[in-house]
Protein backbone atom coordinates (compact mmCIF):
# COMPACT_ATOMS: atom_id res chain seq x y z
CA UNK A 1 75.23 20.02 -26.80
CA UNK A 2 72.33 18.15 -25.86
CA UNK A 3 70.49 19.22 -29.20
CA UNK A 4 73.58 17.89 -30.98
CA UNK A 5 73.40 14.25 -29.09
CA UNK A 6 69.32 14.13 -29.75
CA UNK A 7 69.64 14.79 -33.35
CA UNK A 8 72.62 12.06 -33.35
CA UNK A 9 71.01 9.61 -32.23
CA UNK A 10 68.05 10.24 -34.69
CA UNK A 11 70.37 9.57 -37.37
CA UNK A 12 72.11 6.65 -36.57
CA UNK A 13 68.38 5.26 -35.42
CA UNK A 14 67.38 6.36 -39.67
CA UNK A 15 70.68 4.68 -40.10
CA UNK A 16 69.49 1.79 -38.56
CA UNK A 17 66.27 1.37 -39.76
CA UNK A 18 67.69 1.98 -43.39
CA UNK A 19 69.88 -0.78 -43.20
CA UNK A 20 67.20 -3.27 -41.60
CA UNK A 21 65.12 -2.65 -44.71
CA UNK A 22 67.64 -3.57 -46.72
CA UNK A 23 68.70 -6.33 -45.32
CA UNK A 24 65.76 -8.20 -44.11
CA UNK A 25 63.59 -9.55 -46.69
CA UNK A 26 60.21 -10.72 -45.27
CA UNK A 27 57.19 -9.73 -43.10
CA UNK A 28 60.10 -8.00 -40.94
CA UNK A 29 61.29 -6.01 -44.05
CA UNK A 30 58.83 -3.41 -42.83
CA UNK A 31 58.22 -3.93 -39.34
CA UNK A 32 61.82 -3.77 -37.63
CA UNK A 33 62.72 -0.46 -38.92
CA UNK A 34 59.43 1.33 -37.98
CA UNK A 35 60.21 -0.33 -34.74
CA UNK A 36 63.43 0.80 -35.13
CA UNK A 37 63.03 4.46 -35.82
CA UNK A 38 60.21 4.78 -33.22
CA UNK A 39 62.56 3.40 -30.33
CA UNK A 40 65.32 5.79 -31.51
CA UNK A 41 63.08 8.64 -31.67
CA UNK A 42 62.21 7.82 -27.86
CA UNK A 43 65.30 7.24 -26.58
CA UNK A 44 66.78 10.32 -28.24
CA UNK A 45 63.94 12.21 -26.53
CA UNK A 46 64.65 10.68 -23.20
CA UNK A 47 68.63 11.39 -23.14
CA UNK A 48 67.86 15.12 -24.24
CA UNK A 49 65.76 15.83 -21.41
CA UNK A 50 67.87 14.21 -19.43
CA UNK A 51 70.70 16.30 -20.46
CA UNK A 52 70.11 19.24 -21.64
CA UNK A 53 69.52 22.30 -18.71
CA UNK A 54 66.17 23.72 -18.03
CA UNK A 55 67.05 26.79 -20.21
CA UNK A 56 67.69 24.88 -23.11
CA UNK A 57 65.06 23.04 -22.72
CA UNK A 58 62.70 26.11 -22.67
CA UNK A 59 64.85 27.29 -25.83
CA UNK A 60 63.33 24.14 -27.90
CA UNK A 61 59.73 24.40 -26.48
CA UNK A 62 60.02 27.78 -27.41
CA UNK A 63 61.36 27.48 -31.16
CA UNK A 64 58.58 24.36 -31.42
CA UNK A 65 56.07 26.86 -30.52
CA UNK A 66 57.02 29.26 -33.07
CA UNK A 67 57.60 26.51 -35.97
CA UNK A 68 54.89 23.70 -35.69
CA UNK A 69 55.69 20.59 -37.66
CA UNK A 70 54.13 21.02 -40.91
């Protein structure tokens, strides 16, 4: 559940950030949604460890372990 609401919130933060490019249309166009995107990448961090269980937490340390960013 928790891995459901983090990757939620990373969308509609995308979301976000999409439409403030679009919309804005000066030194901001590029600014606001890397702001944007960075706070909703933090915030979607913070409410997944706050809610997901130790286990599941171990689960996702575990499967980042195994398959590193590229």
């Amino acid at each position: 559940m928790a891995q459901t609401i983090r990757f939620a919130i990373f969308v509609l933060s995308a979301c976000c950030a999409g439409l403030a490019f679009f919309t804005l249309h000066s030194f901001w166009a590029w600014a606001a949604p890397v702001a944007i995107f960075i706070i909703g990448s933090i915030i979607a961090e913070l409410v997944f460890s706050r809610l997901a269980s130790s286990e599941e937490k171990q689960r996702d340390l575990e499967d980042r372990v195994r398959n590193p960013p590229t």
